[in-house]
N, C-alpha and C. Protein backbone atom coordinates (compact mmCIF):
# COMPACT_ATOMS: atom_id res chain seq x y z
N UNK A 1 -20.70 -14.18 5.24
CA UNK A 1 -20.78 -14.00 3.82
C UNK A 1 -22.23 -13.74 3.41
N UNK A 2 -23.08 -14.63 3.96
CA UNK A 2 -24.77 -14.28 3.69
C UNK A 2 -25.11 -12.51 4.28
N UNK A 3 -24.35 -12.17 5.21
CA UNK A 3 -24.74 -10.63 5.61
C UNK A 3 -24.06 -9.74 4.19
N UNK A 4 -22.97 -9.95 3.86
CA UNK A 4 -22.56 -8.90 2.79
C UNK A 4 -23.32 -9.03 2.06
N UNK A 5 -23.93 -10.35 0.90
CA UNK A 5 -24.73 -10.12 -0.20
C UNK A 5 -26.26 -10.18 0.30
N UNK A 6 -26.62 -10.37 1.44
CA UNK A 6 -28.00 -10.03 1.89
C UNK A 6 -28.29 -8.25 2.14
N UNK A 7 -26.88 -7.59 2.17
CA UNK A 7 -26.88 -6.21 2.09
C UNK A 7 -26.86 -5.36 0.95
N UNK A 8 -26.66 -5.97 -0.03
CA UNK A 8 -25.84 -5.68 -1.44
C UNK A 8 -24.71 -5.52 -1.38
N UNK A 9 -23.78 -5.98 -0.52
CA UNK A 9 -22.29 -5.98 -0.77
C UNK A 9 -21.45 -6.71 -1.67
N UNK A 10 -20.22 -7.06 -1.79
CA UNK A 10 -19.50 -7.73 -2.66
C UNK A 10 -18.48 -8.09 -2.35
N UNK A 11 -17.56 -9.06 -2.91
CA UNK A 11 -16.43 -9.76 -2.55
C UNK A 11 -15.15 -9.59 -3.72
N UNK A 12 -14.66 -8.98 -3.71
CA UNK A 12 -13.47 -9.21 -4.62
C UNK A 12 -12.05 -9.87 -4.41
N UNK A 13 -11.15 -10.07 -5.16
CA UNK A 13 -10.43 -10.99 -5.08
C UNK A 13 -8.90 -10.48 -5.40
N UNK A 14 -8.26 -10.29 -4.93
CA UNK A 14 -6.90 -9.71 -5.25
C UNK A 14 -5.80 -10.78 -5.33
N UNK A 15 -4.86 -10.67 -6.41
CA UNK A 15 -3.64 -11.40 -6.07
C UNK A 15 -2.22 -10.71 -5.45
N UNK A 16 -1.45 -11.97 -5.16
CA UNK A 16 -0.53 -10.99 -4.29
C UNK A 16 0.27 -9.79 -4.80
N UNK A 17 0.44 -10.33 -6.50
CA UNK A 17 0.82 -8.46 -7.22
C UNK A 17 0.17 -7.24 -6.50
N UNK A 18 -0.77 -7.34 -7.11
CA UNK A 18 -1.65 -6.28 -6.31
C UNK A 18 -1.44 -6.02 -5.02
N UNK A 19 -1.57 -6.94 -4.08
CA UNK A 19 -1.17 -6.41 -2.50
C UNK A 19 0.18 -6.12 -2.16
N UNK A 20 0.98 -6.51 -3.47
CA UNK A 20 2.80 -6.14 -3.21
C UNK A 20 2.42 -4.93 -3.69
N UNK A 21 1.94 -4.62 -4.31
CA UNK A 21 1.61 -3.19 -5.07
C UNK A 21 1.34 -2.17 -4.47
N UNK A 22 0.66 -2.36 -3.25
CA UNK A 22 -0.31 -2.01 -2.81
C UNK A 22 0.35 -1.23 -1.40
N UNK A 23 1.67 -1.88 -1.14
CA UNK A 23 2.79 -1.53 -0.42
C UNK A 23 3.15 0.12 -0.45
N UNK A 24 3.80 0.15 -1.55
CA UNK A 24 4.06 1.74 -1.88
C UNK A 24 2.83 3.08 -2.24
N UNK A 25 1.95 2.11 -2.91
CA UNK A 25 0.95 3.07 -2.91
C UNK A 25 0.66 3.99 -1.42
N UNK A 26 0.24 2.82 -0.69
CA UNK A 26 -0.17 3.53 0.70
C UNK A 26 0.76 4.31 0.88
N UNK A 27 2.29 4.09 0.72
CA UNK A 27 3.31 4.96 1.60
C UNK A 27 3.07 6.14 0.88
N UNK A 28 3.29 5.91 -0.56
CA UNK A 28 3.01 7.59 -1.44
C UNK A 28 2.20 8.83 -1.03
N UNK A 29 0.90 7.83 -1.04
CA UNK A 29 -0.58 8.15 -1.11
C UNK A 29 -0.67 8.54 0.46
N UNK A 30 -0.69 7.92 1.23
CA UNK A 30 -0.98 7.93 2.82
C UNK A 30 -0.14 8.29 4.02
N UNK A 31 1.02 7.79 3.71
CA UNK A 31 1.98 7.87 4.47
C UNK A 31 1.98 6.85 5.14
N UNK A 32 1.79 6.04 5.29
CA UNK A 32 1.45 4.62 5.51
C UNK A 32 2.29 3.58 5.28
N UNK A 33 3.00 2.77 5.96
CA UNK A 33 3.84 1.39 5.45
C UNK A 33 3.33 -0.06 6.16
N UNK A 34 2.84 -0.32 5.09
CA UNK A 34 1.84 -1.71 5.70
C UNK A 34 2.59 -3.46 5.59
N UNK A 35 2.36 -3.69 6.47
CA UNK A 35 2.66 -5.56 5.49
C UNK A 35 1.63 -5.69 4.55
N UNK A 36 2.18 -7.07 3.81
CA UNK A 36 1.39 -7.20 3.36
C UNK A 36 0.09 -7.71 3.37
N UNK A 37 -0.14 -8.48 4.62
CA UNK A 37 -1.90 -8.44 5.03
C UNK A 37 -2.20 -7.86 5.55
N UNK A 38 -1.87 -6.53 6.27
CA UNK A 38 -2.80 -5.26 6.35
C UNK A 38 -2.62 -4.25 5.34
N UNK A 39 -2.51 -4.34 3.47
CA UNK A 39 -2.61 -3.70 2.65
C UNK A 39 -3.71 -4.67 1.62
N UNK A 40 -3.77 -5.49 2.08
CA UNK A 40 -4.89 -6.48 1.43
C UNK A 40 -5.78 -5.71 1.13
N UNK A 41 -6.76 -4.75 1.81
CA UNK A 41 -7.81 -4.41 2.05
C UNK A 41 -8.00 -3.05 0.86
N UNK A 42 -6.43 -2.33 1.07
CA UNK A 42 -6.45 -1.30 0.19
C UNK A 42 -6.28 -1.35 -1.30
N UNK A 43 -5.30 -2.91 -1.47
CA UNK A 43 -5.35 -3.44 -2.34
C UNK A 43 -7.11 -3.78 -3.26
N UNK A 44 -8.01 -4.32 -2.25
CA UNK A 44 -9.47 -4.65 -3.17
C UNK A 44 -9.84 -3.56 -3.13
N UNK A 45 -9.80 -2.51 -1.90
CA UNK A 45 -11.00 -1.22 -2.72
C UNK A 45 -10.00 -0.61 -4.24
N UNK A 46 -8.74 -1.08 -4.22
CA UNK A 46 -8.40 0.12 -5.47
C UNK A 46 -9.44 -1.27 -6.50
N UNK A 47 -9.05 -2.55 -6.43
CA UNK A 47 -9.84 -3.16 -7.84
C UNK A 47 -11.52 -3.31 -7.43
N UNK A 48 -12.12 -2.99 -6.56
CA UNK A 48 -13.31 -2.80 -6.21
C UNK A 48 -13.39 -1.97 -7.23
N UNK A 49 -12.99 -0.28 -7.03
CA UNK A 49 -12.89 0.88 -7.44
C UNK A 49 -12.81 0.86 -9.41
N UNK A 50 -11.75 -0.27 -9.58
CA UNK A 50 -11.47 -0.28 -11.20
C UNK A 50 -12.65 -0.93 -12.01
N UNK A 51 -13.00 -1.99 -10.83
CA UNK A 51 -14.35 -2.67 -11.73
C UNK A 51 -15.79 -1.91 -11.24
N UNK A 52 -15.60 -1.09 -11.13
CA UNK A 52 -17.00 -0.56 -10.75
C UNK A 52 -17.95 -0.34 -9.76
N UNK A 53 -17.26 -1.53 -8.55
CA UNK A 53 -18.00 -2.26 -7.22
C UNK A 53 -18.34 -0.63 -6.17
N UNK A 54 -17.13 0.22 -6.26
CA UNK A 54 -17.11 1.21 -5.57
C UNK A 54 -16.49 2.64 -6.69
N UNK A 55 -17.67 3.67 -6.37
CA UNK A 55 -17.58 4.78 -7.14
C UNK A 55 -16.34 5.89 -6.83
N UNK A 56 -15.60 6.39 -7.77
CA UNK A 56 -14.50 7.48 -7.50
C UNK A 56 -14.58 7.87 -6.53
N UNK A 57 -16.31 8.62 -6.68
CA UNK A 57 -16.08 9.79 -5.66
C UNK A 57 -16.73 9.29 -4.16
N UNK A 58 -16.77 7.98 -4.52
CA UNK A 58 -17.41 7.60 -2.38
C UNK A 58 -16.14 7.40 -1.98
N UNK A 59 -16.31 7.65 -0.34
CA UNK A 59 -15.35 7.61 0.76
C UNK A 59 -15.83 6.41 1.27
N UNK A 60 -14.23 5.49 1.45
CA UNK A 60 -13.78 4.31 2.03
C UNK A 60 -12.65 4.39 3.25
N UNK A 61 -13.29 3.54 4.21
CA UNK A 61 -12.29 3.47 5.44
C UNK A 61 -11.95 2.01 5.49
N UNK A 62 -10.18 2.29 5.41
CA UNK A 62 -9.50 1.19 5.26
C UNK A 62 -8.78 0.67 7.13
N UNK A 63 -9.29 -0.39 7.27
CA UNK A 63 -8.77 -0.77 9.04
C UNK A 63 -7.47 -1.54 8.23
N UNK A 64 -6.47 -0.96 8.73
CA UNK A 64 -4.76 -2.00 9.02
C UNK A 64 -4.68 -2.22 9.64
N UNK A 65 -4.16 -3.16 10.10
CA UNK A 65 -3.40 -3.60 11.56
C UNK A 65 -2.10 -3.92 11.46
N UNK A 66 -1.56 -4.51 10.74
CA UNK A 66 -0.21 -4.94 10.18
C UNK A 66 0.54 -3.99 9.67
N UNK A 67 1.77 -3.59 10.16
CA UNK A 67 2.70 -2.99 10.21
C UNK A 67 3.53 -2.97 9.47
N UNK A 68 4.26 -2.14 8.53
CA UNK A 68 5.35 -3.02 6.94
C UNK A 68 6.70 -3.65 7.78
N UNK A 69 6.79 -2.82 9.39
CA UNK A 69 8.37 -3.04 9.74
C UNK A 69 8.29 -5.04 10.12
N UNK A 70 6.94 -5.18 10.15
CA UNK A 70 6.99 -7.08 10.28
C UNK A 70 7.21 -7.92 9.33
N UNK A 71 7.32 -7.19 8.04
CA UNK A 71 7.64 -7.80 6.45
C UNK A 71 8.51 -6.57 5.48
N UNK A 72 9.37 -6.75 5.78
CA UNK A 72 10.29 -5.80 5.29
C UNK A 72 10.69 -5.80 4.27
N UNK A 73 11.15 -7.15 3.91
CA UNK A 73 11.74 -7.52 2.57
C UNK A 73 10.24 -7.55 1.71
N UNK A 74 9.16 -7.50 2.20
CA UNK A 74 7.94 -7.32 1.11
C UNK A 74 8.09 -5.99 0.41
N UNK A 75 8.35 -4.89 1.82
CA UNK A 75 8.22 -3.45 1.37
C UNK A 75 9.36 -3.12 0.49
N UNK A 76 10.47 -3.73 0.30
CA UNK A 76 11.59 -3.74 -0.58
C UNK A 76 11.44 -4.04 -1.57
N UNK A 77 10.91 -5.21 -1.64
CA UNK A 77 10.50 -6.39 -2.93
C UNK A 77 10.26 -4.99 -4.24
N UNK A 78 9.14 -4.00 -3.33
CA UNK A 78 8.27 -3.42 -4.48
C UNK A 78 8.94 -1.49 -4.72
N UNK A 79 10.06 -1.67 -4.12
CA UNK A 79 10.81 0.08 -4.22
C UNK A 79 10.56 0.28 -5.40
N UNK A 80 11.34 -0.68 -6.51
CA UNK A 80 11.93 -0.16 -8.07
C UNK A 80 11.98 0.95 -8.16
N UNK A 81 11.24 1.65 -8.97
CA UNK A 81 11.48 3.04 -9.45
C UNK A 81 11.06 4.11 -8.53
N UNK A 82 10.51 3.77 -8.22
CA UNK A 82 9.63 4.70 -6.67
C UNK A 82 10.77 5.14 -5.54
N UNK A 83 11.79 4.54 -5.48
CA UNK A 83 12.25 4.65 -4.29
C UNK A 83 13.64 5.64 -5.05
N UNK A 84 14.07 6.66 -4.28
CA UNK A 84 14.76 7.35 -4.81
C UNK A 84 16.15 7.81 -3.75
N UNK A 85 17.12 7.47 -4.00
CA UNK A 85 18.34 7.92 -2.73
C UNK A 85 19.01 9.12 -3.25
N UNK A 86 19.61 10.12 -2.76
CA UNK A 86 20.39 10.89 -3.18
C UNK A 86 22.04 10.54 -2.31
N UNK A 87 22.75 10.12 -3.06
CA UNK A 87 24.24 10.13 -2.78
C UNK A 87 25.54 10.88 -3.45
N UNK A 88 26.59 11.08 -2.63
CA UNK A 88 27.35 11.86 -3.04
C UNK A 88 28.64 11.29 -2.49
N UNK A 89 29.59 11.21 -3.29
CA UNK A 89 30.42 10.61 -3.11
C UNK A 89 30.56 9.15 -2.15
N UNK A 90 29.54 8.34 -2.56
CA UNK A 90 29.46 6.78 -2.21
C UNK A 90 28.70 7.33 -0.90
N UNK A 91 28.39 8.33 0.11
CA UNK A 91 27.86 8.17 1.08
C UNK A 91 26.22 8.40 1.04
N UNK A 92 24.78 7.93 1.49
CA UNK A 92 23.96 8.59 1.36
C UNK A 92 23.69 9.81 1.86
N UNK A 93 22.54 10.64 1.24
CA UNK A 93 22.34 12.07 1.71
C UNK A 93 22.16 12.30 3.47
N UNK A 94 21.29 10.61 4.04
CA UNK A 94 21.42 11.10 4.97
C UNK A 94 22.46 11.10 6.55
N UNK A 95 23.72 10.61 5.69
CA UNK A 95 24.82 10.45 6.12
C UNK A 95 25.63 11.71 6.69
N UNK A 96 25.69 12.92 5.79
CA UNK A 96 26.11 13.65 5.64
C UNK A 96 25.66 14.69 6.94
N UNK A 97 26.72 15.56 6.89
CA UNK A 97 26.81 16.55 8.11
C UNK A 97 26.14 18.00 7.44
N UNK A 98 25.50 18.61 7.92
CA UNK A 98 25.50 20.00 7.60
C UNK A 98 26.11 21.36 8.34
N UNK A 99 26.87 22.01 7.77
CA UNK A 99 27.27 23.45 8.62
C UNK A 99 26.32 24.31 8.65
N UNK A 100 26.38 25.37 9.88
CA UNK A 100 25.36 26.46 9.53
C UNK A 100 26.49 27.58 8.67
């Protein structure tokens, strides 16, 4: 902790909204499906980013390690509106057969 602010670095603080949040973003944004402690990280640079700590236009490299398929019901938790199925007659789209 003395190396970050002996550098000028900073510490921010996220709650778990945010890192549930933080779930779909990556997938949108990245393609990415994280648990939720390897979205932690992407979670503080976005509120790094809102309070000022880190500028729009600098480039940030985010390390994951955590995988979403190890917390699943997290990556569910946060679908709501984001998540979109197409069905047709009770089956999903990707149920269905195609002819040529």
């Amino acid at each position: 902790m003395r190396a970050v602010t002996e550098s000028g670095g900073a510490f921010v603080s996220v709650s778990d909204e945010e890192i549930l949040g933080a779930i779909p973003m990556l997938a949108r944004k990245a393609g990415v499906f994280g648990e939720p402690a390897g979205v932690a990280g992407a979670a503080g640079v976005k509120r790094a980013v809102e309070s000022g700590i880190i500028g729009r236009s600098e480039t940030v490299a985010i390390i994951m390690t955590g995988n979403g398929l190890k917390d699943i019901q997290s990556g569910n938790s946060r679908r709501g509106k984001h998540h979109c199925s197409s069905t047709r007659h009770g089956r999903s789209s990707k149920s269905r057969k195609y002819r040529k």
